[in-house]
Protein backbone atom coordinates (compact mmCIF):
# COMPACT_ATOMS: atom_id res chain seq x y z
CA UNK A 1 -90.29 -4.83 57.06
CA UNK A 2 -86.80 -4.72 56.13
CA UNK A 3 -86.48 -3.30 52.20
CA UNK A 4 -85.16 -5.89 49.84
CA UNK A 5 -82.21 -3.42 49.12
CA UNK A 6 -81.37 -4.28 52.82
CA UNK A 7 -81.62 -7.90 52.84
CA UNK A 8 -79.62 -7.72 49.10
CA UNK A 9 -76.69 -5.87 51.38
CA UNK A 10 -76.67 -8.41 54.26
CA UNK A 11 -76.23 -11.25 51.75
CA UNK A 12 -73.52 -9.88 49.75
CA UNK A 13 -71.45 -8.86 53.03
CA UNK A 14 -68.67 -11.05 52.57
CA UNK A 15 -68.70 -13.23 55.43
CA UNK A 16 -72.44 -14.31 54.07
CA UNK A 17 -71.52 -14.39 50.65
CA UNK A 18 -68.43 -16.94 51.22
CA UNK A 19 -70.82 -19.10 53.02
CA UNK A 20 -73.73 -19.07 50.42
CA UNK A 21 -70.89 -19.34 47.24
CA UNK A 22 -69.45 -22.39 49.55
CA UNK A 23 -73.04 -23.88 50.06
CA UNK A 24 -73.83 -23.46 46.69
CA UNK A 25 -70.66 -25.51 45.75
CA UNK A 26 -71.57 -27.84 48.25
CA UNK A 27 -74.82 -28.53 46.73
CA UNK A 28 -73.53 -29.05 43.26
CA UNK A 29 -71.00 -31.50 44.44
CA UNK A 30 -73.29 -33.63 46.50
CA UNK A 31 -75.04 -33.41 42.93
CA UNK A 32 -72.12 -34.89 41.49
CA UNK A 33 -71.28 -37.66 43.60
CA UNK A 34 -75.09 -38.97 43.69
CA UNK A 35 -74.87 -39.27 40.17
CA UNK A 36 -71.70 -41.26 40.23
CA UNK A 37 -72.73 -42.60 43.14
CA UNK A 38 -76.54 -43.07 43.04
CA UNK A 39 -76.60 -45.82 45.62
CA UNK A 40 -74.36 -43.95 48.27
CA UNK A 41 -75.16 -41.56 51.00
CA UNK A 42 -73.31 -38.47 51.15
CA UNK A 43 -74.09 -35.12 53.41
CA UNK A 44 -72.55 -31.71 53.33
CA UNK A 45 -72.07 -28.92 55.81
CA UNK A 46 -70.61 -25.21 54.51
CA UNK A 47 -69.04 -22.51 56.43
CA UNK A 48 -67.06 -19.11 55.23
CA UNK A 49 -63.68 -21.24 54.94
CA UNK A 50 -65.20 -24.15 52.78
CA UNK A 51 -67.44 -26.92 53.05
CA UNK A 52 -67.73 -30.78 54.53
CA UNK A 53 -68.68 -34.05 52.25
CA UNK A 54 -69.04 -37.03 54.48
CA UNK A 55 -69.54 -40.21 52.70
CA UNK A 56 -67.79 -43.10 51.56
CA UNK A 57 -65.74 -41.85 48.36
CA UNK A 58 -62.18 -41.72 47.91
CA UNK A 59 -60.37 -38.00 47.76
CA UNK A 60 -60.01 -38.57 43.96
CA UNK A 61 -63.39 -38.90 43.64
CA UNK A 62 -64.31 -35.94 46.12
CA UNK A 63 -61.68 -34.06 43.78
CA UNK A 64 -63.47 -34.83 40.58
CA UNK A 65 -66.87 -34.11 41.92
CA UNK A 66 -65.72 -30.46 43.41
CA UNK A 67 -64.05 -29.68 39.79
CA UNK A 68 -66.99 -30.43 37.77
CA UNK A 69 -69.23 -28.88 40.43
CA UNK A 70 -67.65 -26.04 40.17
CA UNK A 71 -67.10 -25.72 36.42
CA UNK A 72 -71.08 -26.63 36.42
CA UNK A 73 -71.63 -23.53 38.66
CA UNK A 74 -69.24 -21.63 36.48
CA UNK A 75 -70.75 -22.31 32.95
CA UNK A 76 -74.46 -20.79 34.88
CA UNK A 77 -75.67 -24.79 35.82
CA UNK A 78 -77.96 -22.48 38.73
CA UNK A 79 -80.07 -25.31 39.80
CA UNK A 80 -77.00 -27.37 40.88
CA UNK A 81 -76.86 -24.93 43.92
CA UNK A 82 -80.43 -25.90 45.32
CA UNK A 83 -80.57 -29.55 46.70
CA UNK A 84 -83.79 -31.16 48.06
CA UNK A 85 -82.15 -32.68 50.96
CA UNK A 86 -80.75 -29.23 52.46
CA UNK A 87 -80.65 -28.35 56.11
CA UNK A 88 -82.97 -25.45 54.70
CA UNK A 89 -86.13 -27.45 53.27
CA UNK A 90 -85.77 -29.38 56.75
CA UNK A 91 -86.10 -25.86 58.80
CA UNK A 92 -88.72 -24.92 56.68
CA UNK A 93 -90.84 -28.11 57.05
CA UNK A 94 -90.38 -27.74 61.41
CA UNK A 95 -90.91 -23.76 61.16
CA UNK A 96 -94.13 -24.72 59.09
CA UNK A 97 -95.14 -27.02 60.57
CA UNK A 98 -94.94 -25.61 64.21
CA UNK A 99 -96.89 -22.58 63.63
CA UNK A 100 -99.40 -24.46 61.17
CA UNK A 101 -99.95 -27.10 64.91
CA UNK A 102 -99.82 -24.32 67.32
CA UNK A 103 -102.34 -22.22 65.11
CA UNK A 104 -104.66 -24.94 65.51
CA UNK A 105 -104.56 -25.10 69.38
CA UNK A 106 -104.93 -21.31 69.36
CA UNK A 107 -108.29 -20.66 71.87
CA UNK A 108 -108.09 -24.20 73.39
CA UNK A 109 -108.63 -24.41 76.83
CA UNK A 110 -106.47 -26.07 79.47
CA UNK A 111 -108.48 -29.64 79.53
CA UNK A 112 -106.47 -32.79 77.98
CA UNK A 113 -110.30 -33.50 75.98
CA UNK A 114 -110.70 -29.94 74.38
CA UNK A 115 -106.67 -30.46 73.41
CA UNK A 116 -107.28 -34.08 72.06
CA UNK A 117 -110.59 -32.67 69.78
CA UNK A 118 -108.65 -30.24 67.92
CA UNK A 119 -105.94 -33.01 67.24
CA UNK A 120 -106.73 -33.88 64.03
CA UNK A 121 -107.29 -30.30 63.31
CA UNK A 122 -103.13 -29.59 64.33
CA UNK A 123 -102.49 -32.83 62.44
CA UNK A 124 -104.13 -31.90 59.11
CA UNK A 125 -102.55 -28.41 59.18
CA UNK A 126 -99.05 -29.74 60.14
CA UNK A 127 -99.25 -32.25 57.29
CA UNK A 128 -100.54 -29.03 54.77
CA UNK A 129 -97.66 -27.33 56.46
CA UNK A 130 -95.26 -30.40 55.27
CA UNK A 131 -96.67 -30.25 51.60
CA UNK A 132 -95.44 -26.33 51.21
CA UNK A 133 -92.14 -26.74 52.72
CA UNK A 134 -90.28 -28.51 50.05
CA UNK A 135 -91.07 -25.80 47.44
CA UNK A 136 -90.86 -23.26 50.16
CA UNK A 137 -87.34 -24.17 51.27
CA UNK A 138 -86.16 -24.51 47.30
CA UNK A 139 -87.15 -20.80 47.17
CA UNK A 140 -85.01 -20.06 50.43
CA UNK A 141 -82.17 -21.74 49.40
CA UNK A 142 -82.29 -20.52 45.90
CA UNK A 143 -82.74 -16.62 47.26
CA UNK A 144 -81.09 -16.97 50.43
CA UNK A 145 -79.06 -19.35 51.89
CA UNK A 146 -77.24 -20.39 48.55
CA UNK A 147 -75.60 -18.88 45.57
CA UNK A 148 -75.08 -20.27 42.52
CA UNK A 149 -72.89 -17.78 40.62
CA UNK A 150 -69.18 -18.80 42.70
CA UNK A 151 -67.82 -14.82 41.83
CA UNK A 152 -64.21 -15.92 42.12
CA UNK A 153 -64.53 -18.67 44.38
CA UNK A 154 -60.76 -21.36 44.09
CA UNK A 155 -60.97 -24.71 45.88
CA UNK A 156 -57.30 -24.43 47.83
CA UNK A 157 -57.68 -28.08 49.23
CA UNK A 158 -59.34 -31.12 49.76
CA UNK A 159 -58.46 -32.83 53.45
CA UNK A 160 -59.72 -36.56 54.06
CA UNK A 161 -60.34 -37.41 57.70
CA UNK A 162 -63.25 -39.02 59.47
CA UNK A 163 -65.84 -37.27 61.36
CA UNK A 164 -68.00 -39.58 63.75
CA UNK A 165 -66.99 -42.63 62.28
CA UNK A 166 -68.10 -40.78 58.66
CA UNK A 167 -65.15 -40.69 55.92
CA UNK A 168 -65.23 -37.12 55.24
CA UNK A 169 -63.24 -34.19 53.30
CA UNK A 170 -62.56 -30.94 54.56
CA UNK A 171 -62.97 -28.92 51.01
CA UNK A 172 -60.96 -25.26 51.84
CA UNK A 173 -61.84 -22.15 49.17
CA UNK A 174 -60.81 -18.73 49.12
CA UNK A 175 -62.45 -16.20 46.98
């Protein structure tokens, strides 16, 4: 098992770093514009070079929401970084969930009616499996896939454009 001096390395390399500081700031900001916005879907997708906000707001308002995001994040707001409806919580639930259904076919044989009995065995585990995620996945995103400290992180620009039929904004950092 890898030593947590070695997984501390891998997520300060600075490729990985950019991306958690941007998905950290993209957390925060989708924070942002649901409370301006509470009745509005937005979603969010990082990479090393920035991060995407698709949703129906104006580039002012995806402006406003990135600067207070980021001062947030700045002033040590931490929680802003972790969002419940991340990409993370929903790999967590499937991962979970998977292994929790596949543990309870482990032994069946290769009949349909053995498979069907242990059904609501797989079902009651996968749902278990469900409960743990969301807490799980906050964990994950708050140790790995996310950081909430920005370390020098400057929003260079904010692009409107639409993605899919989506409004959307291309947010760039550097940093």
């Amino acid at each position: 098992m890898p030593t947590p001096n070695f997984i501390q390395s891998i997520l300060e390399y600075p490729f990985i770093s950019r991306i958690r500081r941007n998905h950290g700031l993209e957390h925060a900001t989708l924070h942002m514009l649901a409370q301006r916005f509470p009745r509005t879907s937005f979603a969010g997708h990082s990479d090393a070079g920035g991060f995407w906000i698709m949703g129906d707001a104006t580039t002012d308002e995806i402006q406003t929401a990135v600067d207070e995001a980021l001062s947030r994040l700045q002033q040590g707001e931490r929680n802003l970084a972790v969002h419940p409806n991340c990409g993370t919580n929903l790999a967590a639930a499937s991962i979970l969930a998977g292994v929790a259904a596949a543990l309870a076919m482990t032994g069946v044989g290769k009949r349909w009616r053995d498979k069907l009995e242990r059904l609501p065995l797989a079902i009651s585990l996968a749902s278990l499996a469900l409960m743990a995620a969301q807490p799980i996945g906050m964990i994950l995103q708050r140790e790995f896939t996310t950081e909430s400290l920005p370390a020098g992180l400057h929003v260079t620009g904010i692009h409107a454009t639409k993605r899919g039929g989506w409004r959307a904004h291309r947010i760039t950092t550097r940093g």
